[in-house]
C-alpha atoms as a PDB file:
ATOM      1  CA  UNK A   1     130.602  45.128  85.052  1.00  0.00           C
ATOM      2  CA  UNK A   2     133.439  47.581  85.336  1.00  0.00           C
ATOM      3  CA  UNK A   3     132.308  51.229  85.635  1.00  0.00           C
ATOM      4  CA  UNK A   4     134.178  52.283  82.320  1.00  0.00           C
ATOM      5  CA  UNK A   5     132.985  49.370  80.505  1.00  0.00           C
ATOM      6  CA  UNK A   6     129.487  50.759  81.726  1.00  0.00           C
ATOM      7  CA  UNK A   7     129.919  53.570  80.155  1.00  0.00           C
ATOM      8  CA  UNK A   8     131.128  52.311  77.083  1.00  0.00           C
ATOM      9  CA  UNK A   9     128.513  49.923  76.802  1.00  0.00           C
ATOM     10  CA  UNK A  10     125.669  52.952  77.452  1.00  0.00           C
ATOM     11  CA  UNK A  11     127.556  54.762  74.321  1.00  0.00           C
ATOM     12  CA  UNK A  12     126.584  51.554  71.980  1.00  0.00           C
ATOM     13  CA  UNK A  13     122.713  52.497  72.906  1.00  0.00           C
ATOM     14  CA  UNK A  14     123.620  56.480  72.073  1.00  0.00           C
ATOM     15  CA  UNK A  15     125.414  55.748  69.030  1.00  0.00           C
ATOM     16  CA  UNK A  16     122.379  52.878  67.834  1.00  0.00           C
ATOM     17  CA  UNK A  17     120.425  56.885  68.127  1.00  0.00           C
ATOM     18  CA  UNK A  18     122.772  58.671  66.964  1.00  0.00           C
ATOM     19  CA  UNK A  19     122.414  56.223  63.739  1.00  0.00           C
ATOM     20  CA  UNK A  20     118.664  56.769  63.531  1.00  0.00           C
ATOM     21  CA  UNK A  21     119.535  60.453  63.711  1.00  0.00           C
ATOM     22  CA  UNK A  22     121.679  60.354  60.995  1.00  0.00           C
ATOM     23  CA  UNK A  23     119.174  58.523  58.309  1.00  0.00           C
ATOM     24  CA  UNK A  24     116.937  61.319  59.606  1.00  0.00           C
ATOM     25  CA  UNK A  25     119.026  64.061  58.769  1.00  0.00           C
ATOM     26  CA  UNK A  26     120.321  62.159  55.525  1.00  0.00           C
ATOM     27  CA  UNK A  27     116.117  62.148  54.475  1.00  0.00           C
ATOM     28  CA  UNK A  28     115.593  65.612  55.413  1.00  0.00           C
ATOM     29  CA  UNK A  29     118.340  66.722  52.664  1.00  0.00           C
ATOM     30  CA  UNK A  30     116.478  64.962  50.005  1.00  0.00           C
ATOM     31  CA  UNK A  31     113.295  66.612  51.355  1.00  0.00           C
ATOM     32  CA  UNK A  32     111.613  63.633  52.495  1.00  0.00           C
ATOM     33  CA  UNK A  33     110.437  64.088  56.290  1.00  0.00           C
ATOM     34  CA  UNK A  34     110.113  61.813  58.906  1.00  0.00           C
ATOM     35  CA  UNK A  35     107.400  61.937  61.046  1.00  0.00           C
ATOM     36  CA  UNK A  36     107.637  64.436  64.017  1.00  0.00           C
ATOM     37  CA  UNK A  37     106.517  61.945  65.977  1.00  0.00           C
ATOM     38  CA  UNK A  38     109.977  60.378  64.978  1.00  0.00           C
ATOM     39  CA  UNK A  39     111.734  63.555  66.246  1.00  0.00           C
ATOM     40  CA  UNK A  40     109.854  63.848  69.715  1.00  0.00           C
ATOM     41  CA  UNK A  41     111.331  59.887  70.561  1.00  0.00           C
ATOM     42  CA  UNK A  42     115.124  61.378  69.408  1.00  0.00           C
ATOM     43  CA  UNK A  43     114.634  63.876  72.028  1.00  0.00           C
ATOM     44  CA  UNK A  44     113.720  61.863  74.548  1.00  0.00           C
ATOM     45  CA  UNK A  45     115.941  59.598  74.454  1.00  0.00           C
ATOM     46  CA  UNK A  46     119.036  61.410  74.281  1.00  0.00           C
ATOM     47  CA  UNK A  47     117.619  63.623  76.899  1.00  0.00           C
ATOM     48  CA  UNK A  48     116.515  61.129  79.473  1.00  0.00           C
ATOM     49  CA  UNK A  49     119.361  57.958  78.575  1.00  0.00           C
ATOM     50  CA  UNK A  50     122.170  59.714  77.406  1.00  0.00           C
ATOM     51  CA  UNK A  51     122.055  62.879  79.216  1.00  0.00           C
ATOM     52  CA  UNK A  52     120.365  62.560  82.555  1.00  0.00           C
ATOM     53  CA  UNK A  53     121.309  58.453  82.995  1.00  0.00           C
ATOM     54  CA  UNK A  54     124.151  58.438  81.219  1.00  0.00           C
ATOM     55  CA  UNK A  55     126.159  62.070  81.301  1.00  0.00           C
ATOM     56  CA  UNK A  56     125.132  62.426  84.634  1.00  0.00           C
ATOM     57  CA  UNK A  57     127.437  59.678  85.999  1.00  0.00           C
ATOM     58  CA  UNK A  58     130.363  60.682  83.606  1.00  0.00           C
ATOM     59  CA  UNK A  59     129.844  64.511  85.043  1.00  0.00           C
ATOM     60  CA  UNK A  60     128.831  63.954  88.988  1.00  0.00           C
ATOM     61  CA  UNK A  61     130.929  60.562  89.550  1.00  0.00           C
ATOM     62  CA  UNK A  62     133.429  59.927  87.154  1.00  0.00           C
ATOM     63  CA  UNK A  63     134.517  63.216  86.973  1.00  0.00           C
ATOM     64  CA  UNK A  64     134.326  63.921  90.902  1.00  0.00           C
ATOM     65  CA  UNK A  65     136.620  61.418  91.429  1.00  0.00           C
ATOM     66  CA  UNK A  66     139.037  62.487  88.831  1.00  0.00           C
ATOM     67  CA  UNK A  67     138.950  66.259  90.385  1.00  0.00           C
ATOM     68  CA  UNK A  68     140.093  64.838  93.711  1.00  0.00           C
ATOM     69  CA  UNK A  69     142.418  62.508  92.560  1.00  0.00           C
ATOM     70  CA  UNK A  70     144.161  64.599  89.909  1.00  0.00           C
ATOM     71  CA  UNK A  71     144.587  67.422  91.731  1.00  0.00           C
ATOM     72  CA  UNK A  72     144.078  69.561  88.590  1.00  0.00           C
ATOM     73  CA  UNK A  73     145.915  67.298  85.773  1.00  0.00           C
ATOM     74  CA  UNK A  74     143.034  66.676  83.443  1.00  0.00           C
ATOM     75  CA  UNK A  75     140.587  69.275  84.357  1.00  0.00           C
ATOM     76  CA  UNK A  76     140.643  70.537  80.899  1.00  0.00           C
ATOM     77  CA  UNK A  77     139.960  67.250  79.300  1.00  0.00           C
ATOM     78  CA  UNK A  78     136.952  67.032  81.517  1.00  0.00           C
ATOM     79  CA  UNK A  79     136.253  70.255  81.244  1.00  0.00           C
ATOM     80  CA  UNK A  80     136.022  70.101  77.302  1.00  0.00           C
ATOM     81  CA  UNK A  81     134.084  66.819  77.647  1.00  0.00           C
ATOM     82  CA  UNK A  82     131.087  68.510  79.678  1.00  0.00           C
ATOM     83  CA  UNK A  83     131.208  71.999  77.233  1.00  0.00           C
ATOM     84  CA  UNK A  84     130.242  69.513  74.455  1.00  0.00           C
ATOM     85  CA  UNK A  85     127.725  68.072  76.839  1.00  0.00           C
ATOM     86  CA  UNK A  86     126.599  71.152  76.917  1.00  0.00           C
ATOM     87  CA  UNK A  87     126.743  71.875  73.861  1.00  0.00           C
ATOM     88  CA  UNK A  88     124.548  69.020  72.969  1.00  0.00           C
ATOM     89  CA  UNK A  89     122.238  70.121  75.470  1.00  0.00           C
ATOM     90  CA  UNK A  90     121.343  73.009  73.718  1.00  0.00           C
ATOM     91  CA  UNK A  91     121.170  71.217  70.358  1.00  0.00           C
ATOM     92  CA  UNK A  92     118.572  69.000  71.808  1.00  0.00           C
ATOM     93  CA  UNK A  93     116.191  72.034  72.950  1.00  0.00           C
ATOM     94  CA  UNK A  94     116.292  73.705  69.658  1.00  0.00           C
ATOM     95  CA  UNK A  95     115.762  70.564  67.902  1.00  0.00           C
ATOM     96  CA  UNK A  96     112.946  70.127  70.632  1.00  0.00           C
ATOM     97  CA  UNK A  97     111.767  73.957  70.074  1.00  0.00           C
ATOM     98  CA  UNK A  98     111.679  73.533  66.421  1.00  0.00           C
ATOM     99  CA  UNK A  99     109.611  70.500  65.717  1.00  0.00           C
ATOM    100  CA  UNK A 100     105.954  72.508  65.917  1.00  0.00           C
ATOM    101  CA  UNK A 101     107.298  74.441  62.565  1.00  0.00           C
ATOM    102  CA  UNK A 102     108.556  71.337  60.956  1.00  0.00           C
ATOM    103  CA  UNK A 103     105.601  69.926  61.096  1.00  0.00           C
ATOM    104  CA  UNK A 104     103.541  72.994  59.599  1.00  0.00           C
ATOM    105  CA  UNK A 105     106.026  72.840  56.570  1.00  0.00           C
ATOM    106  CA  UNK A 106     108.350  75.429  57.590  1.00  0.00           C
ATOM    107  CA  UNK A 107     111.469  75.892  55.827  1.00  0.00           C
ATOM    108  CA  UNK A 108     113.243  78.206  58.619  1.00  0.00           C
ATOM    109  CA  UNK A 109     112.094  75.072  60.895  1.00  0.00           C
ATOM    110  CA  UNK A 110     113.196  72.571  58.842  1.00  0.00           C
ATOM    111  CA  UNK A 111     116.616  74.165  58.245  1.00  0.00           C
ATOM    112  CA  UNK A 112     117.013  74.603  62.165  1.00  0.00           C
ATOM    113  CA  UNK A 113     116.488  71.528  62.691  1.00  0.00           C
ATOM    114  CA  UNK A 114     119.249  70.057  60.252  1.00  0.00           C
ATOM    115  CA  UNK A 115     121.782  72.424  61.448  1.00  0.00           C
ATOM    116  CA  UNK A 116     121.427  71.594  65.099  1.00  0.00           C
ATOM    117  CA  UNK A 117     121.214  67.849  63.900  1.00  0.00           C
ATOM    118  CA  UNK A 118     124.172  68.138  62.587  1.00  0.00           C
ATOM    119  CA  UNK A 119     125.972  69.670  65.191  1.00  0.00           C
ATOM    120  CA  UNK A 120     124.123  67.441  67.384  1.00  0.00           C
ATOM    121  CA  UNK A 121     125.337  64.307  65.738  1.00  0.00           C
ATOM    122  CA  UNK A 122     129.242  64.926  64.812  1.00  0.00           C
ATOM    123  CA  UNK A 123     129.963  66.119  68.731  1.00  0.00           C
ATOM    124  CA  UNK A 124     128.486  63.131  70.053  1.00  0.00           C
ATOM    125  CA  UNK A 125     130.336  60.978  67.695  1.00  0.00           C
ATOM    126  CA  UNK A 126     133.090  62.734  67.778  1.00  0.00           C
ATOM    127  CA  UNK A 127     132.951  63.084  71.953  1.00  0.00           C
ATOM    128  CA  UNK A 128     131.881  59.345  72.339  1.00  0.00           C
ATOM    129  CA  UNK A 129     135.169  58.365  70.214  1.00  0.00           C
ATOM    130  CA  UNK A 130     137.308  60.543  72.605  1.00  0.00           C
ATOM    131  CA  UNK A 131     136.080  58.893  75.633  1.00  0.00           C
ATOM    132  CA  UNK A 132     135.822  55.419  74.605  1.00  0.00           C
ATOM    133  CA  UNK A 133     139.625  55.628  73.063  1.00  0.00           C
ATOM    134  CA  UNK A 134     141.438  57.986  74.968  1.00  0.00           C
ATOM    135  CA  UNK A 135     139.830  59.519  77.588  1.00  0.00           C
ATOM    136  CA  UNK A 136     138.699  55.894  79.806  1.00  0.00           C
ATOM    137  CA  UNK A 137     141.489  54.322  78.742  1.00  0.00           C
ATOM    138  CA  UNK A 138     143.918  56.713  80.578  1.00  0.00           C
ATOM    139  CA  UNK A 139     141.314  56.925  83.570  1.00  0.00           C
ATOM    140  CA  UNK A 140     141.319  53.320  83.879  1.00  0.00           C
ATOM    141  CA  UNK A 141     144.986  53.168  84.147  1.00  0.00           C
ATOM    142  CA  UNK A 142     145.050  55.964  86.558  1.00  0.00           C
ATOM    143  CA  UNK A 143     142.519  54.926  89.167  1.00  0.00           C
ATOM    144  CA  UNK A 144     143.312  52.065  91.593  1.00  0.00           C
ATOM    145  CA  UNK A 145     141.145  48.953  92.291  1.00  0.00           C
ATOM    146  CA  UNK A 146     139.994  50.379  95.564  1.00  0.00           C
ATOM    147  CA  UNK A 147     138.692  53.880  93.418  1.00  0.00           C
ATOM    148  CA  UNK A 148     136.860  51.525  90.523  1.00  0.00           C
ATOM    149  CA  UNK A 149     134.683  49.936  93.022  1.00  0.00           C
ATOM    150  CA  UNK A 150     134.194  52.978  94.519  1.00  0.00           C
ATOM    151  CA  UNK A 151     132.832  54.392  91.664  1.00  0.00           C
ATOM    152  CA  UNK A 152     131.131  50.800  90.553  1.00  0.00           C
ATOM    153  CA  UNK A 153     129.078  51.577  94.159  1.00  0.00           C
ATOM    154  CA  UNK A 154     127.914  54.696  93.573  1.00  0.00           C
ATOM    155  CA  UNK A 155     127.024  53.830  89.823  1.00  0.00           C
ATOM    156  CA  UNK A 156     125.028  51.040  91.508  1.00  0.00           C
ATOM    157  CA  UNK A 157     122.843  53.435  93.749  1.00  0.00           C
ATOM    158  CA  UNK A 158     122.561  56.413  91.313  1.00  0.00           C
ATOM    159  CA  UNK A 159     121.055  53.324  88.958  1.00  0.00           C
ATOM    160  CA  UNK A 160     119.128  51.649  91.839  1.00  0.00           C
ATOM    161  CA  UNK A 161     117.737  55.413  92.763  1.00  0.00           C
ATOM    162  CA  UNK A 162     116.789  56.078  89.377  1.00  0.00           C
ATOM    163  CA  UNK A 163     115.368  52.825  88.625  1.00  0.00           C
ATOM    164  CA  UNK A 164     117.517  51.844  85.807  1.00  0.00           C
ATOM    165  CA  UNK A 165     115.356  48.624  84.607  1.00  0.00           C
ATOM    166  CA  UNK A 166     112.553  51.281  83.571  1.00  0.00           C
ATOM    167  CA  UNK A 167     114.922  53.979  82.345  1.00  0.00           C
ATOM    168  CA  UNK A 168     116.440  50.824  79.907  1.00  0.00           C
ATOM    169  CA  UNK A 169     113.212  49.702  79.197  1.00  0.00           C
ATOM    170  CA  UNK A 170     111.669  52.824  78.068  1.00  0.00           C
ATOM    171  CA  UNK A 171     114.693  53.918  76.031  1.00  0.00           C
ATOM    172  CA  UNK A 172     115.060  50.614  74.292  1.00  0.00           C
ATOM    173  CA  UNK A 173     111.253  51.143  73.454  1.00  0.00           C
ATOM    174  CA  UNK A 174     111.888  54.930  72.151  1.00  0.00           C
ATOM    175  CA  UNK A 175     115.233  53.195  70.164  1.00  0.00           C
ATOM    176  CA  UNK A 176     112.748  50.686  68.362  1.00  0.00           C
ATOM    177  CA  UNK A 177     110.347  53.122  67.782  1.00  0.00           C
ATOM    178  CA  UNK A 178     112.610  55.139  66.227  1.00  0.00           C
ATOM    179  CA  UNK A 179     114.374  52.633  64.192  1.00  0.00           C
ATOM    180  CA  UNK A 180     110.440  51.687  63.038  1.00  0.00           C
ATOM    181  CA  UNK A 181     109.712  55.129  62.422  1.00  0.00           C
ATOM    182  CA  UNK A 182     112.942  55.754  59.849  1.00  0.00           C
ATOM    183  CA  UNK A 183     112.420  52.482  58.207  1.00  0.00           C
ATOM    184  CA  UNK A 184     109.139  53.894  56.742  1.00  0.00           C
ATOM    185  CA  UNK A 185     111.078  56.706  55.022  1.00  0.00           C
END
């Protein structure tokens, strides 16, 4: 598989969460609560398949690449790209940080939790859109054969070094349990 189409195909998984997410948030309005157990699988996932798997090839190979090869030209598009990585990031930990309170009943909890939820969840759509529409498109006119399998290879030993079966695997798992978890609500 193409490198981009990798990537693209990674963002179905994220956006299958990001779905989960969303019913979450949508119950949490109307004061029902999923289980924090529900919460603790969100953060995991996004956290260990969409930011350390996934993000971490976009931001150490894909953009590496670009920086050499652009000589500058669309540093600020990648530089905008990993700010709402960041971003997200951030959003994860304090939905991480405030999952003890939800669960005792607190209203300052709960209410930090659906703010960084959804801030959490309209980047990530938003960012996801902007890469699979305009941002790979333009890379994958831009790079030659010869720089696509170069980045195909190392996406193949980052995966191989990570063990990318398990990380799958265990993220499908966390996806089902999720999906399980929201369905009771």
């Amino acid at each position: 598989m193409k490198p981009l189409a990798k990537l693209t195909k990674e963002h179905g998984n994220i956006l299958e969460g990001l779905d989960y997410l969303s019913r979450a948030k949508d119950a949490l309005e109307k004061n029902r609560c999923p289980q924090k157990k529900f919460f603790e699988s969100a953060v995991l996932f996004f956290r260990e398949y969409a930011d350390k798997f996934h993000h971490y090839k976009e931001e150490y190979l894909l953009f590496s690449i670009l920086a050499r090869n652009k000589e500058g030209e669309i540093d600020l598009e990648m530089g905008s790209l990993r700010y709402q990585h960041e971003l997200n990031r951030e959003c994860i930990a304090k939905i991480e940080k405030s999952l003890n309170g939800y669960e005792m009943g607190s209203e300052i909890a709960i209410t930090t939790l659906l703010f960084n939820l959804a801030a959490f969840i309209s980047i990530l759509r938003r960012h996801i859109y902007r890469e699979d529409q305009l941002f790979f498109p333009m890379v994958e006119a831009e790079l030659s054969e010869n720089e696509k399998q170069t980045l195909q290879n190392q996406f193949d030993q980052e995966e191989a070094a990570v063990d990318r079966e398990s990380i799958i695997h265990r993220n499908q798992k966390r996806l089902q349990e999720m999906a399980a978890l929201i369905s009771e609500i």
